[in-house]
PDBML (XML) file of the C-alpha atoms, coordinates in Angstrom:
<?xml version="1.0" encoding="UTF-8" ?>
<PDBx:datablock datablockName="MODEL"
   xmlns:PDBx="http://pdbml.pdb.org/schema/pdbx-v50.xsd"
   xmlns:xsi="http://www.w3.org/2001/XMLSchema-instance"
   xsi:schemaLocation="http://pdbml.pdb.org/schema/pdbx-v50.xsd pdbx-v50.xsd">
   <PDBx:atom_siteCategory>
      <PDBx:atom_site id="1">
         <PDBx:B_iso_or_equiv>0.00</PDBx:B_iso_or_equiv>
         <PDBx:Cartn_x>-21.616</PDBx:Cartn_x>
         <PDBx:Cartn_y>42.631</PDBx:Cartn_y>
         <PDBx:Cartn_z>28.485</PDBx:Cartn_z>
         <PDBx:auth_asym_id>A</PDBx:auth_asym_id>
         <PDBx:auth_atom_id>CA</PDBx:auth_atom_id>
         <PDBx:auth_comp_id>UNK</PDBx:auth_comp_id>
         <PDBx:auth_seq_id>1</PDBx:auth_seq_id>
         <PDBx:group_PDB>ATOM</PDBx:group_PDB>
         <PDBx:label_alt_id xsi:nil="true" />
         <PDBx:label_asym_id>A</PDBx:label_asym_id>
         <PDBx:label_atom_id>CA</PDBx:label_atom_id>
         <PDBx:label_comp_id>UNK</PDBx:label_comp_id>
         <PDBx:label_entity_id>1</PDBx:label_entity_id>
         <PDBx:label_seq_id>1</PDBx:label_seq_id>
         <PDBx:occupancy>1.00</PDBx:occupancy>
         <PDBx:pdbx_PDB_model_num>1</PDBx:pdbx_PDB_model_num>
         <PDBx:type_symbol>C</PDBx:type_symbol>
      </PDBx:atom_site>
      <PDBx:atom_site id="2">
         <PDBx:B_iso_or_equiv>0.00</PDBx:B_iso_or_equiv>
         <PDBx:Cartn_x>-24.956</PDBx:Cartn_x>
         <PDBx:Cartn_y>41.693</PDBx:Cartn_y>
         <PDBx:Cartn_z>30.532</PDBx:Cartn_z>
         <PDBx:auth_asym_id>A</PDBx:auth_asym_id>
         <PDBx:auth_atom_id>CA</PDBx:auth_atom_id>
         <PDBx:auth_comp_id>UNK</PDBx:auth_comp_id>
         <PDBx:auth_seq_id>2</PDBx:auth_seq_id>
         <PDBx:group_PDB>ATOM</PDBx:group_PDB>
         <PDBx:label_alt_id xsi:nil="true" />
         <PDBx:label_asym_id>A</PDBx:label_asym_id>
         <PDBx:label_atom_id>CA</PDBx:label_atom_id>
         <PDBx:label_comp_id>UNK</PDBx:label_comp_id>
         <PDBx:label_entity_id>1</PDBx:label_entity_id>
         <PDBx:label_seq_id>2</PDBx:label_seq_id>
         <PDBx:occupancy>1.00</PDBx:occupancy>
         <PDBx:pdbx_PDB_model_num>1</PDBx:pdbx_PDB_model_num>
         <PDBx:type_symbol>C</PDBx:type_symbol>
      </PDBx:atom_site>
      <PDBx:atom_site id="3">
         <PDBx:B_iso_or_equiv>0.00</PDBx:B_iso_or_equiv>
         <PDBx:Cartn_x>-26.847</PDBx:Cartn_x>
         <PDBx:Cartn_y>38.918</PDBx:Cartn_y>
         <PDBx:Cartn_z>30.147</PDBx:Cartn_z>
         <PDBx:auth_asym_id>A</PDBx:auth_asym_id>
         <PDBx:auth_atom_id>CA</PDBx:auth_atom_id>
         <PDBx:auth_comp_id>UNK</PDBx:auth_comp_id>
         <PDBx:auth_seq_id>3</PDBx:auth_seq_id>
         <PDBx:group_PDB>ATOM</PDBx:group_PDB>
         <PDBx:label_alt_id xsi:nil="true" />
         <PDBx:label_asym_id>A</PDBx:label_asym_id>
         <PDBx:label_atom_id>CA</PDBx:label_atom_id>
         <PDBx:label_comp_id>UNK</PDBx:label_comp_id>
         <PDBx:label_entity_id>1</PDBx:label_entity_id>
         <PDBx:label_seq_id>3</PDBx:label_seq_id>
         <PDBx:occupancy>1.00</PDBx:occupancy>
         <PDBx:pdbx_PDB_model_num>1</PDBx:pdbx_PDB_model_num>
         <PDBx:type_symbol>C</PDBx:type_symbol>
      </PDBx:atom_site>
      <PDBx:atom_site id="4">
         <PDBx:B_iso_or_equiv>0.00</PDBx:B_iso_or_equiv>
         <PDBx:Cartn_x>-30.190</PDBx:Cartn_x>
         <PDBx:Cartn_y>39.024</PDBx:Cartn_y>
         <PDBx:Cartn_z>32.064</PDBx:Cartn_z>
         <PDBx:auth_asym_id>A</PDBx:auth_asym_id>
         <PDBx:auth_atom_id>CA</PDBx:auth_atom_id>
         <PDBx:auth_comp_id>UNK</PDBx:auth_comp_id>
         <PDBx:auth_seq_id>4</PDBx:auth_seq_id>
         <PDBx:group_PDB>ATOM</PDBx:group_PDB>
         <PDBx:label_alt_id xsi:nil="true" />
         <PDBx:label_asym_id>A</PDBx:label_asym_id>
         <PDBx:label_atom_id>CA</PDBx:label_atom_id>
         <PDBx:label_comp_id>UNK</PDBx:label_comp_id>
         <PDBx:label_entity_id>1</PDBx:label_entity_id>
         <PDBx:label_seq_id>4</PDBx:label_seq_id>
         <PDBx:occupancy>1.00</PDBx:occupancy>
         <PDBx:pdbx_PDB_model_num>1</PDBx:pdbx_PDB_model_num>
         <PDBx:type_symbol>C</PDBx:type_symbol>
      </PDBx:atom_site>
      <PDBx:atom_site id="5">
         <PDBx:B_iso_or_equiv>0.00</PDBx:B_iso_or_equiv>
         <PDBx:Cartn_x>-31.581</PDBx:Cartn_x>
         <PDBx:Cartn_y>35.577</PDBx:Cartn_y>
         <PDBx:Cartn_z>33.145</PDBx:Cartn_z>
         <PDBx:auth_asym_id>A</PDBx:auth_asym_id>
         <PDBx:auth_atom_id>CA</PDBx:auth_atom_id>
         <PDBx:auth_comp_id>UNK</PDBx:auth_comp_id>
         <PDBx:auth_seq_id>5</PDBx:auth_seq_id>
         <PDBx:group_PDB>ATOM</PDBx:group_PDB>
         <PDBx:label_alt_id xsi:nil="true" />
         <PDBx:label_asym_id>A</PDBx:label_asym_id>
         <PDBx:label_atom_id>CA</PDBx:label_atom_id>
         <PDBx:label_comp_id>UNK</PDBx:label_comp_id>
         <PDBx:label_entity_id>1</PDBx:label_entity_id>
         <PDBx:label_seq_id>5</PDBx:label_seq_id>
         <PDBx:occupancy>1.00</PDBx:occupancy>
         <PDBx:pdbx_PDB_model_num>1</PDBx:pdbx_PDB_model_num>
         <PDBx:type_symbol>C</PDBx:type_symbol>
      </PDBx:atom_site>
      <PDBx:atom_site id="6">
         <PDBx:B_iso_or_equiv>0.00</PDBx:B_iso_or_equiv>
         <PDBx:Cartn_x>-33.775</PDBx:Cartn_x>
         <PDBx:Cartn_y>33.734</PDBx:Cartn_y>
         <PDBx:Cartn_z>32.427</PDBx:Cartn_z>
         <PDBx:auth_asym_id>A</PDBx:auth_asym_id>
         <PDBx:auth_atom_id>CA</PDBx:auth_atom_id>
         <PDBx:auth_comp_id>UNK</PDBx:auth_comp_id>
         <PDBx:auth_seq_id>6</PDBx:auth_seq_id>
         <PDBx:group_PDB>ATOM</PDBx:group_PDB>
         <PDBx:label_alt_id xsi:nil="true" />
         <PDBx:label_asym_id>A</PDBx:label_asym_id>
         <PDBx:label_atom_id>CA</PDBx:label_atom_id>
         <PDBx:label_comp_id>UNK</PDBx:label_comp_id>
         <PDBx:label_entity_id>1</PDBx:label_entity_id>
         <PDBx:label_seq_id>6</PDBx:label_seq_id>
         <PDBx:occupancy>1.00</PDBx:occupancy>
         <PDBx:pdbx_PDB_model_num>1</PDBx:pdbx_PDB_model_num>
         <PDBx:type_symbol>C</PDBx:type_symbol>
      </PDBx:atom_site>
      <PDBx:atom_site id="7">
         <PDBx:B_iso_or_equiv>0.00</PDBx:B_iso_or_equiv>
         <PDBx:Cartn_x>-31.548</PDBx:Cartn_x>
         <PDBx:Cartn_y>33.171</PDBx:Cartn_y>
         <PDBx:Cartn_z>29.196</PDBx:Cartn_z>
         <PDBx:auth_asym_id>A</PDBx:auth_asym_id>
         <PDBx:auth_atom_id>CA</PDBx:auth_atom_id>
         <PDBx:auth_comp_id>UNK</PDBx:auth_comp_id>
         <PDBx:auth_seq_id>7</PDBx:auth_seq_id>
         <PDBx:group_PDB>ATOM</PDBx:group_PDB>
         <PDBx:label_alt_id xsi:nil="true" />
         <PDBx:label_asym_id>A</PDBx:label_asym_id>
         <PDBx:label_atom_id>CA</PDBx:label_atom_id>
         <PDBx:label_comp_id>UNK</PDBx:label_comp_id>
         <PDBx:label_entity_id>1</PDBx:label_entity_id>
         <PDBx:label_seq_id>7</PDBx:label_seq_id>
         <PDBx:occupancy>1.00</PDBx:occupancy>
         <PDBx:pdbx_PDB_model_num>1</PDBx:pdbx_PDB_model_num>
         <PDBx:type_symbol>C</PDBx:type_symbol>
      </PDBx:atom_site>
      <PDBx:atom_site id="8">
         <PDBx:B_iso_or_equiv>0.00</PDBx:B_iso_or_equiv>
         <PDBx:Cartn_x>-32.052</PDBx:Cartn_x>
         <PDBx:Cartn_y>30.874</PDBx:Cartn_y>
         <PDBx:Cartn_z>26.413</PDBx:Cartn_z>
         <PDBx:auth_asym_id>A</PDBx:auth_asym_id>
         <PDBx:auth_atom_id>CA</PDBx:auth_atom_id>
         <PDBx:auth_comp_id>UNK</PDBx:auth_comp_id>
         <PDBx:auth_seq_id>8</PDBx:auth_seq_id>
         <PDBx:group_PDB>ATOM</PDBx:group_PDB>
         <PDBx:label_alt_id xsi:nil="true" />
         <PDBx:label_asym_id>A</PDBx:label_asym_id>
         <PDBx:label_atom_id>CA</PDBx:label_atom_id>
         <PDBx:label_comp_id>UNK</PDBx:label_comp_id>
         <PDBx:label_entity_id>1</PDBx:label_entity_id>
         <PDBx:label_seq_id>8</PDBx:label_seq_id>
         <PDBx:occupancy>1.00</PDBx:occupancy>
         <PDBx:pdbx_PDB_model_num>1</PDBx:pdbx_PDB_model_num>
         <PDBx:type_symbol>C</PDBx:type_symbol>
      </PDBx:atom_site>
      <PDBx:atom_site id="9">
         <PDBx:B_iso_or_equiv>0.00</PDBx:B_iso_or_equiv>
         <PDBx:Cartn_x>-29.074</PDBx:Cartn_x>
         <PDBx:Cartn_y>28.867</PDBx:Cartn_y>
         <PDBx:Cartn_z>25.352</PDBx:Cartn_z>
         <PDBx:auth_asym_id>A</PDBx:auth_asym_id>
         <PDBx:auth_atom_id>CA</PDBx:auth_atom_id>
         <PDBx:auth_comp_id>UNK</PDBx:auth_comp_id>
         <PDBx:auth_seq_id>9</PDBx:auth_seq_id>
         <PDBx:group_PDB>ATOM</PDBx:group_PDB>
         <PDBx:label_alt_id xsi:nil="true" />
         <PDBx:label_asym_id>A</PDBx:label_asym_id>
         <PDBx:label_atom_id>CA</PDBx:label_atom_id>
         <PDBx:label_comp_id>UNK</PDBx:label_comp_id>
         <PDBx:label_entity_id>1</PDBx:label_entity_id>
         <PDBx:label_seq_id>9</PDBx:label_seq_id>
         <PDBx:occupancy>1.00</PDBx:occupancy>
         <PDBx:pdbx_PDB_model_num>1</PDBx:pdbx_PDB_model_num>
         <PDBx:type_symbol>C</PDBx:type_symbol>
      </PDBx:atom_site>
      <PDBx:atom_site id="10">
         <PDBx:B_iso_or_equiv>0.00</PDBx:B_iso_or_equiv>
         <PDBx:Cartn_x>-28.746</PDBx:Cartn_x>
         <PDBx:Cartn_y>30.660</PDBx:Cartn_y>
         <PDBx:Cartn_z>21.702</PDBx:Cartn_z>
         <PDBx:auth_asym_id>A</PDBx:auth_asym_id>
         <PDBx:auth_atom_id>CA</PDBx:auth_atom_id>
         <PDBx:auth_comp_id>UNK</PDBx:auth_comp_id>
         <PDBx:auth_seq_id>10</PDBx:auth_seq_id>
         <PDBx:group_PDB>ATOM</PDBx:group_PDB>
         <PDBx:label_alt_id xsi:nil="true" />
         <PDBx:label_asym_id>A</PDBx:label_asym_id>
         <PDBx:label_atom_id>CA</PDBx:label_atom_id>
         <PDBx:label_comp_id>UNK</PDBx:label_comp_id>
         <PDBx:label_entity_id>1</PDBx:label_entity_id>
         <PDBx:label_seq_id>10</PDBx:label_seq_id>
         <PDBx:occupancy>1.00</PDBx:occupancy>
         <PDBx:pdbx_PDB_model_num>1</PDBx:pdbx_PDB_model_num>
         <PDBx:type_symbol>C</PDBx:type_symbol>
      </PDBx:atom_site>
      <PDBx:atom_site id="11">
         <PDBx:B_iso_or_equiv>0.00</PDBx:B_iso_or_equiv>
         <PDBx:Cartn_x>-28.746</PDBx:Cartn_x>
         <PDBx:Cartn_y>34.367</PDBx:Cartn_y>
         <PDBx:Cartn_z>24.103</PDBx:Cartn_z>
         <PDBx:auth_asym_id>A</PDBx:auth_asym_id>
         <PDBx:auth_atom_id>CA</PDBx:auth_atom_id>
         <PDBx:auth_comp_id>UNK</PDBx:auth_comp_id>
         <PDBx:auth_seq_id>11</PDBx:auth_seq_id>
         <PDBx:group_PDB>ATOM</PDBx:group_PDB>
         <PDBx:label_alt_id xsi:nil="true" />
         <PDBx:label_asym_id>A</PDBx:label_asym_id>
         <PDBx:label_atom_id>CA</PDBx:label_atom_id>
         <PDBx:label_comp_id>UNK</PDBx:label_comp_id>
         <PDBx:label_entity_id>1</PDBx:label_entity_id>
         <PDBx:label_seq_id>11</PDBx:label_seq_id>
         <PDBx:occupancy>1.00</PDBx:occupancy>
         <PDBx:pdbx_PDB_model_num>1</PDBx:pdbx_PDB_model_num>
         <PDBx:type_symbol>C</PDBx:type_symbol>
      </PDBx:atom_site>
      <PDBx:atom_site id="12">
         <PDBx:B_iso_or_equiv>0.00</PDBx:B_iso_or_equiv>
         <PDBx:Cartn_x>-26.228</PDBx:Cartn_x>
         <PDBx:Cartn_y>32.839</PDBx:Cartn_y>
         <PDBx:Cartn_z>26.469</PDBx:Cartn_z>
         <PDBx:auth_asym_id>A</PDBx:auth_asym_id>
         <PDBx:auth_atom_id>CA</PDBx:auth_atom_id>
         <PDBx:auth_comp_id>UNK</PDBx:auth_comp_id>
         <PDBx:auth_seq_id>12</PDBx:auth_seq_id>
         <PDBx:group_PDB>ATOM</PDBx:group_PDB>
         <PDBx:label_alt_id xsi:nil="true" />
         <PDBx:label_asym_id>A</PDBx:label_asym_id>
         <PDBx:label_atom_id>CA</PDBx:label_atom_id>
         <PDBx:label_comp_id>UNK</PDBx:label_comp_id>
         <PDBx:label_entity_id>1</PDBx:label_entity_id>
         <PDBx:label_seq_id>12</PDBx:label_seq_id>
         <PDBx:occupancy>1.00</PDBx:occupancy>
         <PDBx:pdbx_PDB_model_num>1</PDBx:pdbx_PDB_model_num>
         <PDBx:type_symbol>C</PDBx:type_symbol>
      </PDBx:atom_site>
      <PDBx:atom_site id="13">
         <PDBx:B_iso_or_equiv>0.00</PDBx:B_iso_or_equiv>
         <PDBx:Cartn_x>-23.829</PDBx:Cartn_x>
         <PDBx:Cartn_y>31.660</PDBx:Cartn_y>
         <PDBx:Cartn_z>23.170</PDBx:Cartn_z>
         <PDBx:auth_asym_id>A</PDBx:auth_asym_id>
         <PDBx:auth_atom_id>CA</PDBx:auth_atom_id>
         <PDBx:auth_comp_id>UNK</PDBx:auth_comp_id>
         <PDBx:auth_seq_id>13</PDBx:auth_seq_id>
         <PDBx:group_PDB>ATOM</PDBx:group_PDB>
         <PDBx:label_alt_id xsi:nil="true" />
         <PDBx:label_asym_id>A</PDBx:label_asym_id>
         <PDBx:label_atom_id>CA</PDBx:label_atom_id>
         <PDBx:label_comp_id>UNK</PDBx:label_comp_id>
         <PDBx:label_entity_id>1</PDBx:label_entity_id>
         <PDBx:label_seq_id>13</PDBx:label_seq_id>
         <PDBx:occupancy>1.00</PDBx:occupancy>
         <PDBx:pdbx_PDB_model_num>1</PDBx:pdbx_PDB_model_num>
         <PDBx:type_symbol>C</PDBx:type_symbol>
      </PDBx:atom_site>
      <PDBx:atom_site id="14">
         <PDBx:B_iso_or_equiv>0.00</PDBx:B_iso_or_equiv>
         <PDBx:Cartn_x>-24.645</PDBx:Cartn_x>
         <PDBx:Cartn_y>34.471</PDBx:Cartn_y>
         <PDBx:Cartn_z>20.845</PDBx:Cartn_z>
         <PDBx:auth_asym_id>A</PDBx:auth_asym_id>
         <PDBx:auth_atom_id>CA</PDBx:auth_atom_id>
         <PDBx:auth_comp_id>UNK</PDBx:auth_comp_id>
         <PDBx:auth_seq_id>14</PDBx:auth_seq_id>
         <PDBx:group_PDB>ATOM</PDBx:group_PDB>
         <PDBx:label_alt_id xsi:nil="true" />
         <PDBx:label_asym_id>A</PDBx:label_asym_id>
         <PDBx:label_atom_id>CA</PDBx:label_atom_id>
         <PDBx:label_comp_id>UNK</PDBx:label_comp_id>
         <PDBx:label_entity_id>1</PDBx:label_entity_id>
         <PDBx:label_seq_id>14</PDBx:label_seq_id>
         <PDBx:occupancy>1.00</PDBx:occupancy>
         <PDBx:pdbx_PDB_model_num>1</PDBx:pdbx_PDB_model_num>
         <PDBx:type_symbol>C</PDBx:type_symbol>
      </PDBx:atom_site>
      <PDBx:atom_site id="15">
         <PDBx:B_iso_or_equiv>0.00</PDBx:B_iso_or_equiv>
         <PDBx:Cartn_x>-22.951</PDBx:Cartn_x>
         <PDBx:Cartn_y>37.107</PDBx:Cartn_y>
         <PDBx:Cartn_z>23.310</PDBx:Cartn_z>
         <PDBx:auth_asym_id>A</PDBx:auth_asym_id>
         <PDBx:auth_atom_id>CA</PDBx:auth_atom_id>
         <PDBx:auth_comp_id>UNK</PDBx:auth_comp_id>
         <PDBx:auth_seq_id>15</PDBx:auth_seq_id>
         <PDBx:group_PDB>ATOM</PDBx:group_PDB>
         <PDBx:label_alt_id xsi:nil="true" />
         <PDBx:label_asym_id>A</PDBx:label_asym_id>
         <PDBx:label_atom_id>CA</PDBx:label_atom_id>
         <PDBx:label_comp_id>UNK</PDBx:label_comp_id>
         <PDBx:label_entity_id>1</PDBx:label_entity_id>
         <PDBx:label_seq_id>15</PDBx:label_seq_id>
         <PDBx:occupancy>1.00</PDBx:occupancy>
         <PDBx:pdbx_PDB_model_num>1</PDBx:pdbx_PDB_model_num>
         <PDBx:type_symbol>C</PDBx:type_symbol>
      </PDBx:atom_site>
      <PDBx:atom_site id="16">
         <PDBx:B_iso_or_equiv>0.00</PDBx:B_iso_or_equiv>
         <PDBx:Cartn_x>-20.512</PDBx:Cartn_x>
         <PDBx:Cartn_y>34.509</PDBx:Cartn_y>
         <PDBx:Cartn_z>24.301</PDBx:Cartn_z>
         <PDBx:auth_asym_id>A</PDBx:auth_asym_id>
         <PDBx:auth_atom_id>CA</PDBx:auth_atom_id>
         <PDBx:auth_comp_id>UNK</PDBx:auth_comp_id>
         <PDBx:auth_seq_id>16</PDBx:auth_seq_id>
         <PDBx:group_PDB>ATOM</PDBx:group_PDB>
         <PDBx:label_alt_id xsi:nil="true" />
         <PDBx:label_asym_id>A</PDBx:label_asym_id>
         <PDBx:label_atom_id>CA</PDBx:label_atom_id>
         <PDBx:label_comp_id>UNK</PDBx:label_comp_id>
         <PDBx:label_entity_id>1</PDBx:label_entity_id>
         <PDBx:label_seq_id>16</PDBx:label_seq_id>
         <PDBx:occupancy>1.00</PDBx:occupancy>
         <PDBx:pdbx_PDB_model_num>1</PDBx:pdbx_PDB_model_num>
         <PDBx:type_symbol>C</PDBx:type_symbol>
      </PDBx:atom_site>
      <PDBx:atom_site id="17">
         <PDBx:B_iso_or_equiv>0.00</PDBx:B_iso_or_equiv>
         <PDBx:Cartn_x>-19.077</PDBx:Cartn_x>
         <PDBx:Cartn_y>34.617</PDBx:Cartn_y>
         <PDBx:Cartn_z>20.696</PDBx:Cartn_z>
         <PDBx:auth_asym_id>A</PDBx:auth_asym_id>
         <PDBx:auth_atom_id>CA</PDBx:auth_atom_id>
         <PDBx:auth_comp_id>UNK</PDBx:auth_comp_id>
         <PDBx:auth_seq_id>17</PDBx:auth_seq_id>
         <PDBx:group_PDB>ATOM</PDBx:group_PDB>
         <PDBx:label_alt_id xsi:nil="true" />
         <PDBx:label_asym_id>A</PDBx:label_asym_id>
         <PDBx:label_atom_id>CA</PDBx:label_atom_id>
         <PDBx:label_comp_id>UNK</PDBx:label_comp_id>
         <PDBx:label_entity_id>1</PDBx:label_entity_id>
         <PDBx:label_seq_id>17</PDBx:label_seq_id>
         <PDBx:occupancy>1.00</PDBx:occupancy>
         <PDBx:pdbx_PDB_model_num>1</PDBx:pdbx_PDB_model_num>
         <PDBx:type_symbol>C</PDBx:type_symbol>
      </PDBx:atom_site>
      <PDBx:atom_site id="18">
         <PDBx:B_iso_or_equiv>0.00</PDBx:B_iso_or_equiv>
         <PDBx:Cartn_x>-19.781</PDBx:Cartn_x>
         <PDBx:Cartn_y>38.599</PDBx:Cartn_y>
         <PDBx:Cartn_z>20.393</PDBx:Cartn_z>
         <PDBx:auth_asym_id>A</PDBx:auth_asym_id>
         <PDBx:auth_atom_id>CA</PDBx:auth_atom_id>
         <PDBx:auth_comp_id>UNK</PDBx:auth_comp_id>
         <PDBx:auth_seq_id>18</PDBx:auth_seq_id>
         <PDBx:group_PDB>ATOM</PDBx:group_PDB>
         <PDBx:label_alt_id xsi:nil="true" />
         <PDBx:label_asym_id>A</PDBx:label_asym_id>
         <PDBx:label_atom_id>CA</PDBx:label_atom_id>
         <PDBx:label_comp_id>UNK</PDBx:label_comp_id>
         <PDBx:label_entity_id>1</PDBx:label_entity_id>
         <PDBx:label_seq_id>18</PDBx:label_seq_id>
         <PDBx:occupancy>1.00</PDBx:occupancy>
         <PDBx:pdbx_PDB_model_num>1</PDBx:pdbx_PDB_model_num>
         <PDBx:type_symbol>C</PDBx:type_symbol>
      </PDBx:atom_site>
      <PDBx:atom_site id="19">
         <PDBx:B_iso_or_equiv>0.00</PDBx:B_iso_or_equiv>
         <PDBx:Cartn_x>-17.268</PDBx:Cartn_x>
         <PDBx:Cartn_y>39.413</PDBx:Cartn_y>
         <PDBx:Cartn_z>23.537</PDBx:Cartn_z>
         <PDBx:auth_asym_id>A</PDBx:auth_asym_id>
         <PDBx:auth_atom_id>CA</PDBx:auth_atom_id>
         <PDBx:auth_comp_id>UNK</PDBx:auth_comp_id>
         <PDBx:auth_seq_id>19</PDBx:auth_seq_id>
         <PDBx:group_PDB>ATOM</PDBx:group_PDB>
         <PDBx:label_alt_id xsi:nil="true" />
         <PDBx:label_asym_id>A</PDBx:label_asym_id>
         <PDBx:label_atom_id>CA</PDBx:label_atom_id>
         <PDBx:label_comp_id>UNK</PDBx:label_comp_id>
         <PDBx:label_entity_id>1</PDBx:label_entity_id>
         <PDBx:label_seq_id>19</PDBx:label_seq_id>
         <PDBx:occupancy>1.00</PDBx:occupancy>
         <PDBx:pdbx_PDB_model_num>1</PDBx:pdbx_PDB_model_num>
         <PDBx:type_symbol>C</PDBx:type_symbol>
      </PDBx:atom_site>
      <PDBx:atom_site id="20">
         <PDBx:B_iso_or_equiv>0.00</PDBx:B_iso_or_equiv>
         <PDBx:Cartn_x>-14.711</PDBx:Cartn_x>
         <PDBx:Cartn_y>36.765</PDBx:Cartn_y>
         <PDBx:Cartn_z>22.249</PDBx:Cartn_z>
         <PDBx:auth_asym_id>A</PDBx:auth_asym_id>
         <PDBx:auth_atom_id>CA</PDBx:auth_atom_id>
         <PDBx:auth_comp_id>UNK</PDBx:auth_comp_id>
         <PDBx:auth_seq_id>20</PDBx:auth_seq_id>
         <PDBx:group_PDB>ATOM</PDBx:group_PDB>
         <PDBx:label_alt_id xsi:nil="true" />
         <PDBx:label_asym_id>A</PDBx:label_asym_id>
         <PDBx:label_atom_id>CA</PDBx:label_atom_id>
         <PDBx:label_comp_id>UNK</PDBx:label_comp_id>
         <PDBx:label_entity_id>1</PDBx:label_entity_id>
         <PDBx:label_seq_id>20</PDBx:label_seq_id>
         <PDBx:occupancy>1.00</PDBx:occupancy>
         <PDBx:pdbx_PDB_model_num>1</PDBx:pdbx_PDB_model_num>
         <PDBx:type_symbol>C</PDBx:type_symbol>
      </PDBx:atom_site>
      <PDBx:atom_site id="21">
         <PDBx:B_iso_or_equiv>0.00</PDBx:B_iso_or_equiv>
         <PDBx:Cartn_x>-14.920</PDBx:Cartn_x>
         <PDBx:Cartn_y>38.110</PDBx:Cartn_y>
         <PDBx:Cartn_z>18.577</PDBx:Cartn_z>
         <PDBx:auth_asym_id>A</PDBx:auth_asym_id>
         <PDBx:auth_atom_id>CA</PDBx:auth_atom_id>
         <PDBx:auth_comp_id>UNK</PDBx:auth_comp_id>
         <PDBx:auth_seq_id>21</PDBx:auth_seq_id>
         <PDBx:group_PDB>ATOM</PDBx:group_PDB>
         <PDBx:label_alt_id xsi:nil="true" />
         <PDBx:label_asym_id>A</PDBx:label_asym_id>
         <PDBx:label_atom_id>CA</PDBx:label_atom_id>
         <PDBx:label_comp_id>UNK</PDBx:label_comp_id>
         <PDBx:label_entity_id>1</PDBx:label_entity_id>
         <PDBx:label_seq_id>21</PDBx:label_seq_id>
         <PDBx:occupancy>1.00</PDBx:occupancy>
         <PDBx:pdbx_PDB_model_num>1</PDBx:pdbx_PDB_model_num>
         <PDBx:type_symbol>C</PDBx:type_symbol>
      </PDBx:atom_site>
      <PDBx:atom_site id="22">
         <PDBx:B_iso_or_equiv>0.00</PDBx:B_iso_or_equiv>
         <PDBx:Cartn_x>-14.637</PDBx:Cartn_x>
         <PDBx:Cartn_y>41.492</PDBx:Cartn_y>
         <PDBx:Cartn_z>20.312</PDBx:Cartn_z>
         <PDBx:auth_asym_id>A</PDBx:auth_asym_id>
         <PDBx:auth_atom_id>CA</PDBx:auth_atom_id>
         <PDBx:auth_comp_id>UNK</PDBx:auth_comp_id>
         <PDBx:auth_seq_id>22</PDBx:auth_seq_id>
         <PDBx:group_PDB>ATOM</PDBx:group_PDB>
         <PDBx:label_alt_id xsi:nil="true" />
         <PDBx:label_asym_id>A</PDBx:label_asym_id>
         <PDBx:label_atom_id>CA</PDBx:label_atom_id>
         <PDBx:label_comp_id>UNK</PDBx:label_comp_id>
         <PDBx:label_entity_id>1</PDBx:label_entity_id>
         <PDBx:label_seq_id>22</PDBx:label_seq_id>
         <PDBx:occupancy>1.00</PDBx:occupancy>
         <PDBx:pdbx_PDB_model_num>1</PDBx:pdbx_PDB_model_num>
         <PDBx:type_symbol>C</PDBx:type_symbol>
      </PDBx:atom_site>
      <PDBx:atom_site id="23">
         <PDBx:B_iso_or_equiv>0.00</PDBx:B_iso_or_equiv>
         <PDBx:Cartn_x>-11.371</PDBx:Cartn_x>
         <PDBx:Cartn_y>40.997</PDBx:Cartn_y>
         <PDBx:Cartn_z>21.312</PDBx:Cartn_z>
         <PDBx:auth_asym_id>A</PDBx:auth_asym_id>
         <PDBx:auth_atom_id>CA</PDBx:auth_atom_id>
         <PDBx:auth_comp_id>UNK</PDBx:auth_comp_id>
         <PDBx:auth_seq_id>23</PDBx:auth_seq_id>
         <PDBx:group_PDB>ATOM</PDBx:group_PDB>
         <PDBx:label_alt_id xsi:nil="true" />
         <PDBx:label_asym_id>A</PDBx:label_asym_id>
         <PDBx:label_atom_id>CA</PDBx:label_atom_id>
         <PDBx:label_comp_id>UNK</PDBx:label_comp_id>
         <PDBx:label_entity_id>1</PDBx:label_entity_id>
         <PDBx:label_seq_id>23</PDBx:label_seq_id>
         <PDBx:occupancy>1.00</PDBx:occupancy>
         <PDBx:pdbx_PDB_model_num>1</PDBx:pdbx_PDB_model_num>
         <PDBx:type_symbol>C</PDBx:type_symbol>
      </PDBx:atom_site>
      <PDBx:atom_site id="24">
         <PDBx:B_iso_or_equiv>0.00</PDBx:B_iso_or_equiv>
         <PDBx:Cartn_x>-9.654</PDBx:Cartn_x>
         <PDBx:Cartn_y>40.109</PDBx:Cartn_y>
         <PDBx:Cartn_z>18.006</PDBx:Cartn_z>
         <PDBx:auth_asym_id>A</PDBx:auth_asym_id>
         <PDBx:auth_atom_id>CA</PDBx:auth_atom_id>
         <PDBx:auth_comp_id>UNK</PDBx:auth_comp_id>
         <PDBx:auth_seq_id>24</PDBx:auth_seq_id>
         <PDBx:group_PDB>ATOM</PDBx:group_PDB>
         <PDBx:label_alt_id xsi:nil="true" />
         <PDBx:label_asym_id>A</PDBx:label_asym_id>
         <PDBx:label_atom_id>CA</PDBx:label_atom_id>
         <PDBx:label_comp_id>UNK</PDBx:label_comp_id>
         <PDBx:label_entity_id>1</PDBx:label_entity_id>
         <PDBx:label_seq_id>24</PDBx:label_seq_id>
         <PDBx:occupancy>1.00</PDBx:occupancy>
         <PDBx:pdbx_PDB_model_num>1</PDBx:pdbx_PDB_model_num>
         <PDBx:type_symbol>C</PDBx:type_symbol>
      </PDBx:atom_site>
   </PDBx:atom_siteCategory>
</PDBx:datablock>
């Protein structure tokens, strides 16, 4: 995944948790 900055913290978490759950 990319995540382009300037992020806000609920952008930064939400794919965060998306790549993690990703892996199950």
């Amino acid at each position: 995944a990319v995540l382009t900055k300037p992020f806000k913290p609920e952008d930064l978490l939400r794919v965060v948790r998306t790549v993690l759950d990703s892996q199950d």
